[in-house]
Protein backbone atom coordinates (compact mmCIF):
# COMPACT_ATOMS: atom_id res chain seq x y z
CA UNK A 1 -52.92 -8.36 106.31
CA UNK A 2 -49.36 -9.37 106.61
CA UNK A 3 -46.65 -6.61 106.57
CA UNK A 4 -43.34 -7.82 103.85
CA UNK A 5 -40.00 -7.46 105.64
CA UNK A 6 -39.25 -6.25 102.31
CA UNK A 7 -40.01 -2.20 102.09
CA UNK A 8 -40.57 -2.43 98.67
CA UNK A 9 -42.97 -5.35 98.51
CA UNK A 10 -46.48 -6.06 99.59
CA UNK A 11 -48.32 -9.14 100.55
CA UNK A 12 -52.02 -9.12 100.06
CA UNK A 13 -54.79 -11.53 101.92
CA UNK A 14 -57.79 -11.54 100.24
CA UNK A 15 -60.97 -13.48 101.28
CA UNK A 16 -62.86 -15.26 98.88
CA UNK A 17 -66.46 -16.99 99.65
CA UNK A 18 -66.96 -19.15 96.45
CA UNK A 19 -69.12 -22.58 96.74
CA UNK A 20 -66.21 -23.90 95.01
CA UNK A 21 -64.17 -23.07 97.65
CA UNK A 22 -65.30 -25.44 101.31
CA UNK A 23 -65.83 -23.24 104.33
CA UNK A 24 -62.76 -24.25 107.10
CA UNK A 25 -63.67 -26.57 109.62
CA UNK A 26 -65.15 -23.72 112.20
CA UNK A 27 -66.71 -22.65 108.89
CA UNK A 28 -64.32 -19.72 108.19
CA UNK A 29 -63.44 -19.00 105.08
CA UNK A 30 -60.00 -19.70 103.29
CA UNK A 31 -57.45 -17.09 102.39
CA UNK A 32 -55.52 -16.93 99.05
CA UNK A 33 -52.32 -15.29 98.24
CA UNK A 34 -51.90 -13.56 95.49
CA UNK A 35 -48.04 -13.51 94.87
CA UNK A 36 -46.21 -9.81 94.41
CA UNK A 37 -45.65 -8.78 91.16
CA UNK A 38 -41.96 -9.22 90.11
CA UNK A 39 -39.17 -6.41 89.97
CA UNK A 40 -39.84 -3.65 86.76
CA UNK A 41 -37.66 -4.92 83.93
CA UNK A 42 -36.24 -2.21 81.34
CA UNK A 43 -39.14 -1.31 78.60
CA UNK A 44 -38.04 -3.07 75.35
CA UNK A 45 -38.76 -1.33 71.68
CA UNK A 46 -41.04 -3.29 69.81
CA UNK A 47 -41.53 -1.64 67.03
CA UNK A 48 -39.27 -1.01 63.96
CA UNK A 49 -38.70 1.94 61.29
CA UNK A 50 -40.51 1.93 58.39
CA UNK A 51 -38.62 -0.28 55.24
CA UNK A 52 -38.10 1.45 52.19
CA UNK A 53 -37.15 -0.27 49.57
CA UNK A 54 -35.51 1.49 46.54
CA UNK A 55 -36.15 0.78 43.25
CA UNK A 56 -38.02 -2.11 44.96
CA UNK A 57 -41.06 -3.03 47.34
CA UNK A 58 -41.42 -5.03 50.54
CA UNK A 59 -44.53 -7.50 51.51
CA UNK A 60 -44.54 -7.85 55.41
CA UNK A 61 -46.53 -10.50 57.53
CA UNK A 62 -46.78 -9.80 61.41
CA UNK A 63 -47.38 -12.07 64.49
CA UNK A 64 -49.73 -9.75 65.65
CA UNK A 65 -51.63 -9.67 61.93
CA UNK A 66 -51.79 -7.38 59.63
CA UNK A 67 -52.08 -4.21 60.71
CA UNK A 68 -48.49 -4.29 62.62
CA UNK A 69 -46.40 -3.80 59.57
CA UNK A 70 -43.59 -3.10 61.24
CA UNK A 71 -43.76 -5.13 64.87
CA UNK A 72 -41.24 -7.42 66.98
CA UNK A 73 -41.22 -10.91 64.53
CA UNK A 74 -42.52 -9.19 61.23
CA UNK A 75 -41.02 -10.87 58.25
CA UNK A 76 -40.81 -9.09 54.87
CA UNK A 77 -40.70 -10.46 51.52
CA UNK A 78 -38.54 -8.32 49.17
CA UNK A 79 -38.55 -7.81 45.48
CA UNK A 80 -37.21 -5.49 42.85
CA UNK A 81 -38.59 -3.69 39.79
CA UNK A 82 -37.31 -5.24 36.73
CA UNK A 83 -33.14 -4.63 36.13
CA UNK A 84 -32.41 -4.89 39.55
CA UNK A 85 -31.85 -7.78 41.72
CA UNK A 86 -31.92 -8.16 45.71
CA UNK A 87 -29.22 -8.51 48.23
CA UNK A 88 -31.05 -10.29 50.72
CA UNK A 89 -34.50 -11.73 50.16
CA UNK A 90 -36.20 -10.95 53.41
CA UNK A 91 -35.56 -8.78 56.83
CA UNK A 92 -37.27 -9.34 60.03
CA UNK A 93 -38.13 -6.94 62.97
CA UNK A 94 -35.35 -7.42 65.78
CA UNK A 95 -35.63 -6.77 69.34
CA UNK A 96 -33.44 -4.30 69.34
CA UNK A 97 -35.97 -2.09 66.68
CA UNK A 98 -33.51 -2.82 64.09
CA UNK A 99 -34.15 -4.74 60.51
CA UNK A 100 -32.01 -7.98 60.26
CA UNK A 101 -29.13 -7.58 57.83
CA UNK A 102 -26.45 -10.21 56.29
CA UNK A 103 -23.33 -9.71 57.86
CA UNK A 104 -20.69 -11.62 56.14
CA UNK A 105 -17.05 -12.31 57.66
CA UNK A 106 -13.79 -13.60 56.58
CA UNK A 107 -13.29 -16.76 58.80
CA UNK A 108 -10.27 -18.47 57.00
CA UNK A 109 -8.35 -18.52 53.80
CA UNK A 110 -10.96 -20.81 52.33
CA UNK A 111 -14.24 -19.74 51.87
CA UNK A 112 -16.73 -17.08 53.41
CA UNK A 113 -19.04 -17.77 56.38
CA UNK A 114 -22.75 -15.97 56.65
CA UNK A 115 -23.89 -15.35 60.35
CA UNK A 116 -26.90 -15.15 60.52
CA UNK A 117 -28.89 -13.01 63.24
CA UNK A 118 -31.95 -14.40 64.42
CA UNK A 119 -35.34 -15.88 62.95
CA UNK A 120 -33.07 -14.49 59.13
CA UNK A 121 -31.23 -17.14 56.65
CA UNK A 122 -29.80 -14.47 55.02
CA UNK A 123 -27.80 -16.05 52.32
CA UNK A 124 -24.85 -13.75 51.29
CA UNK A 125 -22.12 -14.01 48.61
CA UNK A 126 -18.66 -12.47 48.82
CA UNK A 127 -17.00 -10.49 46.09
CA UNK A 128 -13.77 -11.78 47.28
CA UNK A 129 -11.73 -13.51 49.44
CA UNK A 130 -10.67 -11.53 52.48
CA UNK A 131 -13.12 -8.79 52.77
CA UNK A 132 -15.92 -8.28 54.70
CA UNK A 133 -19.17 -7.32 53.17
CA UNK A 134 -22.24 -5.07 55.11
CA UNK A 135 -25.43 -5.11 52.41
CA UNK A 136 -26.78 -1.86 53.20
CA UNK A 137 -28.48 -1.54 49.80
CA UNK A 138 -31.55 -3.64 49.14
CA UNK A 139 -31.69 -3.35 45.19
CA UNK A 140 -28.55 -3.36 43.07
CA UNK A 141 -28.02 -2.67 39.13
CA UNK A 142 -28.24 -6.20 37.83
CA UNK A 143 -25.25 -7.65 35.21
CA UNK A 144 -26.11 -4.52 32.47
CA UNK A 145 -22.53 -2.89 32.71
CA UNK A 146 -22.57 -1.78 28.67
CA UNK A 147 -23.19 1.37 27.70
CA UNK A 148 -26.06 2.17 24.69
CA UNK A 149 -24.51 2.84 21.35
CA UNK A 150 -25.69 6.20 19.81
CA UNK A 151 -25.20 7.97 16.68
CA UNK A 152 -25.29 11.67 16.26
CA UNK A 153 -26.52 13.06 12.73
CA UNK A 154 -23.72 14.23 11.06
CA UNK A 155 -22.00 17.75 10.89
CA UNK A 156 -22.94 20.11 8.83
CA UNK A 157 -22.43 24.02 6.91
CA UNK A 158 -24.99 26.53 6.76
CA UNK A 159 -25.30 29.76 4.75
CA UNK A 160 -27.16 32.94 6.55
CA UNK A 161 -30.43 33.71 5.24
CA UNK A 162 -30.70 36.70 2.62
CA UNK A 163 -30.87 40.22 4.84
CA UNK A 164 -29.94 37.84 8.37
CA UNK A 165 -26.99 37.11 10.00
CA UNK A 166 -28.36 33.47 11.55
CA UNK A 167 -29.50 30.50 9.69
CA UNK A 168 -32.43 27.77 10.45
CA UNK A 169 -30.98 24.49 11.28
CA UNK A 170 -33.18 21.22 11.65
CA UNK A 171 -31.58 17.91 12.19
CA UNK A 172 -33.08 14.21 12.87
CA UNK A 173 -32.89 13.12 16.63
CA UNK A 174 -29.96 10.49 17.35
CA UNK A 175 -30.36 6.86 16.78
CA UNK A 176 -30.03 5.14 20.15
CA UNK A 177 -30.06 1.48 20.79
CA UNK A 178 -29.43 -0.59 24.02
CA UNK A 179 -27.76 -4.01 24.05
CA UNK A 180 -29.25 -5.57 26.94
CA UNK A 181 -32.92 -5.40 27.11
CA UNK A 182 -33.30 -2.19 24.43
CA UNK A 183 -34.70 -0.17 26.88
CA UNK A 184 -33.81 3.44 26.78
CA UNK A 185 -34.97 5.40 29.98
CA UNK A 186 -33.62 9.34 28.69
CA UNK A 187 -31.81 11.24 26.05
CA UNK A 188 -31.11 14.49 26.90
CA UNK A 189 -30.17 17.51 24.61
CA UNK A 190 -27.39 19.81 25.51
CA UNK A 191 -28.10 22.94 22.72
CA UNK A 192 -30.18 24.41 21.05
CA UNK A 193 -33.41 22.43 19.82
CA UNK A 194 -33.69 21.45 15.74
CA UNK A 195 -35.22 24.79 14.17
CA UNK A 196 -33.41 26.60 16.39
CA UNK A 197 -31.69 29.63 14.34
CA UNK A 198 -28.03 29.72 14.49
CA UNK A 199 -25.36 32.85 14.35
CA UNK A 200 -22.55 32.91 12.63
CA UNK A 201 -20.00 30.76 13.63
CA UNK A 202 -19.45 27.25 14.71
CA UNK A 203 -21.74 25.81 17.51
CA UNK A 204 -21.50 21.98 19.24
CA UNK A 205 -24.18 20.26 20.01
CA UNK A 206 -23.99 17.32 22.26
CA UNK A 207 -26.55 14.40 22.95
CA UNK A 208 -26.58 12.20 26.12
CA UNK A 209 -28.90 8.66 26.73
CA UNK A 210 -29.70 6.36 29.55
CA UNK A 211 -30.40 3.23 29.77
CA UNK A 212 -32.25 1.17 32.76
CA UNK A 213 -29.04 0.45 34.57
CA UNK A 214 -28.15 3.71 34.14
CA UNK A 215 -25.35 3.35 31.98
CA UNK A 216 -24.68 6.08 29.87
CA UNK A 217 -23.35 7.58 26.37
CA UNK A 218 -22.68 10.73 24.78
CA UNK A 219 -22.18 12.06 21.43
CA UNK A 220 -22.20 15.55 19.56
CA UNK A 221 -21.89 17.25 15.99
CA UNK A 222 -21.32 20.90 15.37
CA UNK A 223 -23.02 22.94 12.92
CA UNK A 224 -21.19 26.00 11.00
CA UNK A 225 -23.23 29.27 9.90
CA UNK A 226 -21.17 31.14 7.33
CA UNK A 227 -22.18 34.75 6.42
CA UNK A 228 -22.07 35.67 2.77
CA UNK A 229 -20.27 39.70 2.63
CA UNK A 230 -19.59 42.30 -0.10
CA UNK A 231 -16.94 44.82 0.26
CA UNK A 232 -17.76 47.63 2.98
CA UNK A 233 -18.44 50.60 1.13
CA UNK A 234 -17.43 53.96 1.95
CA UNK A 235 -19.63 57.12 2.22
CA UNK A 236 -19.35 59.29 -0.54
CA UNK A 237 -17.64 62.94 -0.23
CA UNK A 238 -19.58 65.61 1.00
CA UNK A 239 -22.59 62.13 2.15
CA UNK A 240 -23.23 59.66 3.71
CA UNK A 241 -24.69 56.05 3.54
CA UNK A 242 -27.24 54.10 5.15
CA UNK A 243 -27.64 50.51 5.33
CA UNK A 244 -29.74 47.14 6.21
CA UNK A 245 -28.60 44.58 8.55
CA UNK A 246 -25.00 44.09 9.03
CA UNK A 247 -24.10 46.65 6.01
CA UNK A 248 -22.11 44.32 4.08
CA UNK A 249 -24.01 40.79 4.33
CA UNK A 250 -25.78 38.67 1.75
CA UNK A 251 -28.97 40.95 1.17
CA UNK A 252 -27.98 43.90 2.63
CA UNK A 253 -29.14 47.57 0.93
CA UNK A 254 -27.43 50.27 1.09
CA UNK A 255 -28.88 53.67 0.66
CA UNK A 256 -26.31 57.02 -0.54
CA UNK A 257 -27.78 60.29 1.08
CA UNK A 258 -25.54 63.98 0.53
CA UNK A 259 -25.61 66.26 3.45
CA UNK A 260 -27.52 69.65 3.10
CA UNK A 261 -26.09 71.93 -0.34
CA UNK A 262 -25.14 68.85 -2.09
CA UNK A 263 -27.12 66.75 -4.77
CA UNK A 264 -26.45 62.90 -5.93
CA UNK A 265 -25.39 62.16 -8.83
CA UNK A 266 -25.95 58.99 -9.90
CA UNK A 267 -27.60 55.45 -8.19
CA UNK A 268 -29.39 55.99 -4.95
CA UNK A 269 -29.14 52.08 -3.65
CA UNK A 270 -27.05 48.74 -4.07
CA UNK A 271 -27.49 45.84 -2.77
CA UNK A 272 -25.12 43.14 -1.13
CA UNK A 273 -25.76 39.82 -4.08
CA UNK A 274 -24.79 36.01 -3.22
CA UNK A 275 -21.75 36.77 -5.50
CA UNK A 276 -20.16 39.01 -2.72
CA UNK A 277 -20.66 41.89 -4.94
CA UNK A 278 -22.43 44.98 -4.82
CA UNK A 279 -25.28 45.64 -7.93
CA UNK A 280 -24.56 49.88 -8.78
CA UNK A 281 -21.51 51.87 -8.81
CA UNK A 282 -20.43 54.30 -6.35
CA UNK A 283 -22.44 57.92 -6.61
CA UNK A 284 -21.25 61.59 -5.84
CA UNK A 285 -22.45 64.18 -3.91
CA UNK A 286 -22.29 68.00 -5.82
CA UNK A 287 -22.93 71.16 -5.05
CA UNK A 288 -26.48 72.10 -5.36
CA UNK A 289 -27.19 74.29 -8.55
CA UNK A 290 -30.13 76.47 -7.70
CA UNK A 291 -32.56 77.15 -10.92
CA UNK A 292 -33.57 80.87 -11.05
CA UNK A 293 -34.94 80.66 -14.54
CA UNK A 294 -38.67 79.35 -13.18
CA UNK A 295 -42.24 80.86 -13.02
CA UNK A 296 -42.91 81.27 -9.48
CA UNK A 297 -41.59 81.32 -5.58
CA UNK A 298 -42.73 78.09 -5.01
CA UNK A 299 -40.78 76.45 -8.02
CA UNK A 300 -37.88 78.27 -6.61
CA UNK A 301 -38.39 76.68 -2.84
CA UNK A 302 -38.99 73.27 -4.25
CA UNK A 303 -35.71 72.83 -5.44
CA UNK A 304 -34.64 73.05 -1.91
CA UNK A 305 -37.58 70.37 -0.72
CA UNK A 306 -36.00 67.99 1.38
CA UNK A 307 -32.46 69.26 1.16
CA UNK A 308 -31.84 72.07 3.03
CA UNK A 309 -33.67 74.59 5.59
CA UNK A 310 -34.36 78.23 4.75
CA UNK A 311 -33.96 81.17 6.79
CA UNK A 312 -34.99 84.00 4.98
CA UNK A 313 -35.00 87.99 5.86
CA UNK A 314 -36.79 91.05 4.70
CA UNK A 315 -35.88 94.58 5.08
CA UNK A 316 -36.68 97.87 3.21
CA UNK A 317 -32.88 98.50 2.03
CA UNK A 318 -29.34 97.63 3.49
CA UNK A 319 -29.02 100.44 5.84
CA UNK A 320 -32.11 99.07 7.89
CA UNK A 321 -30.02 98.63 11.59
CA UNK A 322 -32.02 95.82 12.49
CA UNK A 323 -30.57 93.92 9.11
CA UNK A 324 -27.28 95.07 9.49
CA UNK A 325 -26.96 93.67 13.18
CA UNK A 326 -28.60 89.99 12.07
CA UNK A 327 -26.26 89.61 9.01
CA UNK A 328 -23.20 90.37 10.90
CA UNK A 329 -24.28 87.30 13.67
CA UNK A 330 -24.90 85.04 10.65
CA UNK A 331 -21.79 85.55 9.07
CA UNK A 332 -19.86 84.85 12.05
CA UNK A 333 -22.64 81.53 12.39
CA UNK A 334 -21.86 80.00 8.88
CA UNK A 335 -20.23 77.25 9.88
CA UNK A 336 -23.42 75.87 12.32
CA UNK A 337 -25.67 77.05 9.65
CA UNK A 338 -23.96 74.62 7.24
CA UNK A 339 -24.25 72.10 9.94
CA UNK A 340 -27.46 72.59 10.22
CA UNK A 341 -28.41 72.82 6.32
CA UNK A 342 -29.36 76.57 6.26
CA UNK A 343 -28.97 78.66 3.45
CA UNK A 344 -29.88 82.26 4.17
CA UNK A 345 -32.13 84.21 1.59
CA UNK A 346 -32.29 88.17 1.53
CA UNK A 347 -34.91 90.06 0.62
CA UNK A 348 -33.59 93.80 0.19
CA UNK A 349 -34.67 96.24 -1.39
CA UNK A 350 -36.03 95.53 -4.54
CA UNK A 351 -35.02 92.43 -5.49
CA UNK A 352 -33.33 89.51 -3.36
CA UNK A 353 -29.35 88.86 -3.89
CA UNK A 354 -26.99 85.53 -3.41
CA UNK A 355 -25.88 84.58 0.71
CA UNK A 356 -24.23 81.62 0.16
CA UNK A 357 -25.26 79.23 -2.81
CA UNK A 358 -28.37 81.17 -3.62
CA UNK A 359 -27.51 83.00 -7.31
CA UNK A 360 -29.23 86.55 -7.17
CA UNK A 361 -33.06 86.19 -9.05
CA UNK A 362 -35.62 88.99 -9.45
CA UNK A 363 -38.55 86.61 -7.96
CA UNK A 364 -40.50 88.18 -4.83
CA UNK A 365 -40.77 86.12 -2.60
CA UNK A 366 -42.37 88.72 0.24
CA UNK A 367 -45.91 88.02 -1.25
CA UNK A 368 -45.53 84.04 -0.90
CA UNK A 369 -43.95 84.33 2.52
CA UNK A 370 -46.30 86.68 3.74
CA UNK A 371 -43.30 88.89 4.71
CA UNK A 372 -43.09 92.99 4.10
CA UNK A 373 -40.63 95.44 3.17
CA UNK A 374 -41.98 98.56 5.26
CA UNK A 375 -39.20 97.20 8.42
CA UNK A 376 -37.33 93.95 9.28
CA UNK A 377 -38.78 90.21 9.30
CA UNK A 378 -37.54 87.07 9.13
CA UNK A 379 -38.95 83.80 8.93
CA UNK A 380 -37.55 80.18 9.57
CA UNK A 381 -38.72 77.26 6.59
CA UNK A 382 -38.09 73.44 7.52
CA UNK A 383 -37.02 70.75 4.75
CA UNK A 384 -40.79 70.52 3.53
CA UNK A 385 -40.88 74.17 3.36
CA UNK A 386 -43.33 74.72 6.37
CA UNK A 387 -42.93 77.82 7.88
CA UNK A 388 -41.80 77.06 11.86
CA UNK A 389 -40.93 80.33 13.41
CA UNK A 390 -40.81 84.39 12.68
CA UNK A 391 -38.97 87.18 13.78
CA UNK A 392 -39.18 90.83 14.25
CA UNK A 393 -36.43 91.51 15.28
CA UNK A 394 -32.78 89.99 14.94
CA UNK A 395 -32.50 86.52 16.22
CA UNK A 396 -28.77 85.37 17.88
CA UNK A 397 -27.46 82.19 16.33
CA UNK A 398 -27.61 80.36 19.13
CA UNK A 399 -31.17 81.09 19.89
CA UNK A 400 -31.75 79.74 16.48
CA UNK A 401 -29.58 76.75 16.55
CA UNK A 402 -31.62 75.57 19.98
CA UNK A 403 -34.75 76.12 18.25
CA UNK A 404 -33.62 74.11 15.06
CA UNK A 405 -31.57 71.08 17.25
CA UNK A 406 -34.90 70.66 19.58
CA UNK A 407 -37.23 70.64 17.12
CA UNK A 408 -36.67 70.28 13.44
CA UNK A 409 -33.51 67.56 13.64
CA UNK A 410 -34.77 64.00 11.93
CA UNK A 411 -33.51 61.20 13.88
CA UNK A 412 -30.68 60.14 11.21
CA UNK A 413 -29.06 63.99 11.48
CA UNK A 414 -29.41 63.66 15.32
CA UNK A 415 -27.69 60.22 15.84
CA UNK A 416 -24.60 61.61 13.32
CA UNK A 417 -24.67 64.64 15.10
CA UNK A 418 -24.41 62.77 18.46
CA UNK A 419 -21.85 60.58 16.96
CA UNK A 420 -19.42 63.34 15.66
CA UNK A 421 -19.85 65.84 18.15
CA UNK A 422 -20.20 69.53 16.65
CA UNK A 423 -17.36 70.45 14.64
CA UNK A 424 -17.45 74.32 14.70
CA UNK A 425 -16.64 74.05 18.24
């Protein structure tokens, strides 16, 4: 073995007996030299990135066949899906791990040149004279530039429904047509859908369609929802009203309710017509007139069903103390009993006398009410006439008007109550 004067180089002898190979002529054996392998070159890239094609597809045949898609030499075949064209036709796999692209420069006043980079064609137009031009997209929008006509349906009025403030609204869908190949790839709604119910007012609704080439147009309508409406009424004196919906629309009822003591007089509802007038005339509210000419207790308390609340007190005369003391808190209480719809009944003595509206009768009502006249009682009726609390001795006002605002208020005298505040403050 030889040593290289070169340190970074070897020489090998190797000795070969082959019968192809004649023994020396002392019968040694030649020896071959294999030369030294040359210098390490720099490791080229021989592989490219994947090619995606948009809107488009790519068919690629290889050197190295056909499972090295993307090797050193492949040539692809391009093509578009339909209303697109191509750029370039084909790429090929550079050495440098890049796809071939059509670079085109300005060269003189007269014409465009197309360089070519290797093993590509690459045909390229210009858009102009003195530009250059760098195809970096593969697929282009092809000569549609027009828009699609469309047609909106046309505007339109609506009244509100009887009782509602909206109104159902259909409508046909837009007629859309495209001028190039007819082919419409969206339409897209901006509003409510048809059906849809509408409030009052006016609303826009706007329709949008695309073609292939992604050209675009837009159109709209608007639709109008008027509300039918009656005069507002006013509560009556000494009442109040209560009504459907908006209070005043096309279909609206109205209902005329008196506050505790007081009786209507006249038509309980009206009702809002398409005319914009109300059906009924405007009722009153009077005093209640209590009937002591009947048979029994209980004809006397009905005439107080659903109208006011009874508190109603028993003692064996007027000079009873515990009497004394509870009239003298009610008195200085009358205006939260009226608030509260009481009307205070006495039962002294022999026979029961007038507090308030209650004329003086000569029914007993101790017997009915289960109260006696031996010492003081009281007892608390609701609006039905149920008996919800008793006493045996006297009760402050306040203690009764917690007992009364917890749990005998209906919802209606609890929302007007929370909406006007207490007024005997």
């Amino acid at each position: 073995m030889q040593k290289n004067p070169h340190p970074s180089l070897l020489w090998i002898t190797v000795e070969v007996t082959s019968p192809s190979h004649p023994l020396g002529p002392h019968g040694e054996t030649e020896a071959w030299q294999i030369p030294p392998s040359p210098p390490c070159s720099p490791v080229v890239s021989q592989w490219c990135a994947t090619l995606n094609i948009h809107r488009g597809e790519a068919t690629c045949y290889s050197p190295r066949g056909s499972s090295y898609r993307s090797s050193l030499g492949t040539r692809c075949e391009l093509s578009c899906t339909r209303g697109y064209r191509l750029g370039d036709r084909s790429r090929i796999c550079m050495e440098d791990g890049r796809w071939s692209v059509c670079r085109c420069h300005s060269i003189s006043n007269l014409g465009i040149s197309c360089t070519s980079l290797p093993w590509d064609p690459c045909p390229c137009t210009s858009p102009g004279l003195g530009h250059s031009v760098f195809h970096e997209s593969l697929s282009s929008p092809w000569a549609d530039l027009e828009p699609p006509k469309i047609h909106c349906p046309e505007s339109r009025e609506r009244l509100a429904e009887p009782g509602k403030l909206t109104a159902t609204v259909y409508w046909d869908p837009p007629r859309v047509r495209d001028s190039a190949d007819g082919v419409i790839k969206r339409v897209m709604l901006r509003g409510p859908e048809p059906g849809s119910e509408f409030p009052e007012g006016e609303h826009v609704i706007r329709y949008t369609a695309h073609d292939q080439a992604y050209n675009r147009a837009s159109c709209k309508f608007s639709i109008r929802v008027q509300v039918r409406r009656c005069p507002v009424l006013k509560p009556p004196q000494n009442g109040y009203i209560s009504c459907t919906s908006d209070g005043n629309n096309y279909g609206a009822t109205c209902k005329y309710l008196c506050d505790g003591g007081y009786e209507r007089q006249g038509t309980s509802l009206r009702v809002c017509q398409s005319t914009q007038q109300w059906t009924g005339s405007q009722p009153l509210c009077a005093p209640m007139q209590i009937n002591t000419d009947v048979n029994s207790a209980a004809s006397l308390l009905d005439q107080f069903h659903e109208k006011r609340r009874l508190f109603v007190i028993s003692a064996p005369d007027p000079s009873n103390r515990y009497y004394k003391m509870q009239i003298s808190m009610l008195q200085q209480a009358a205006c939260g009993l009226d608030l509260r719809h009481v009307t205070t009944v006495e039962l002294v003595g022999q026979p029961p006398h007038e507090v308030g509206r209650i004329q003086e009768h000569r029914m007993r009502l101790q017997r009915f009410l289960h109260l006696t006249r031996s010492h003081f009682n009281a007892v608390l009726l609701d609006k039905a006439g149920t008996d919800r609390e008793r006493y045996i001795n006297p009760v402050s006002p306040d203690e009764l008007f917690v007992f009364i605002d917890t749990y005998l208020l209906s919802e209606r005298e609890a929302a007007r109550r929370e909406q006007g505040g207490d007024p005997c403050e």
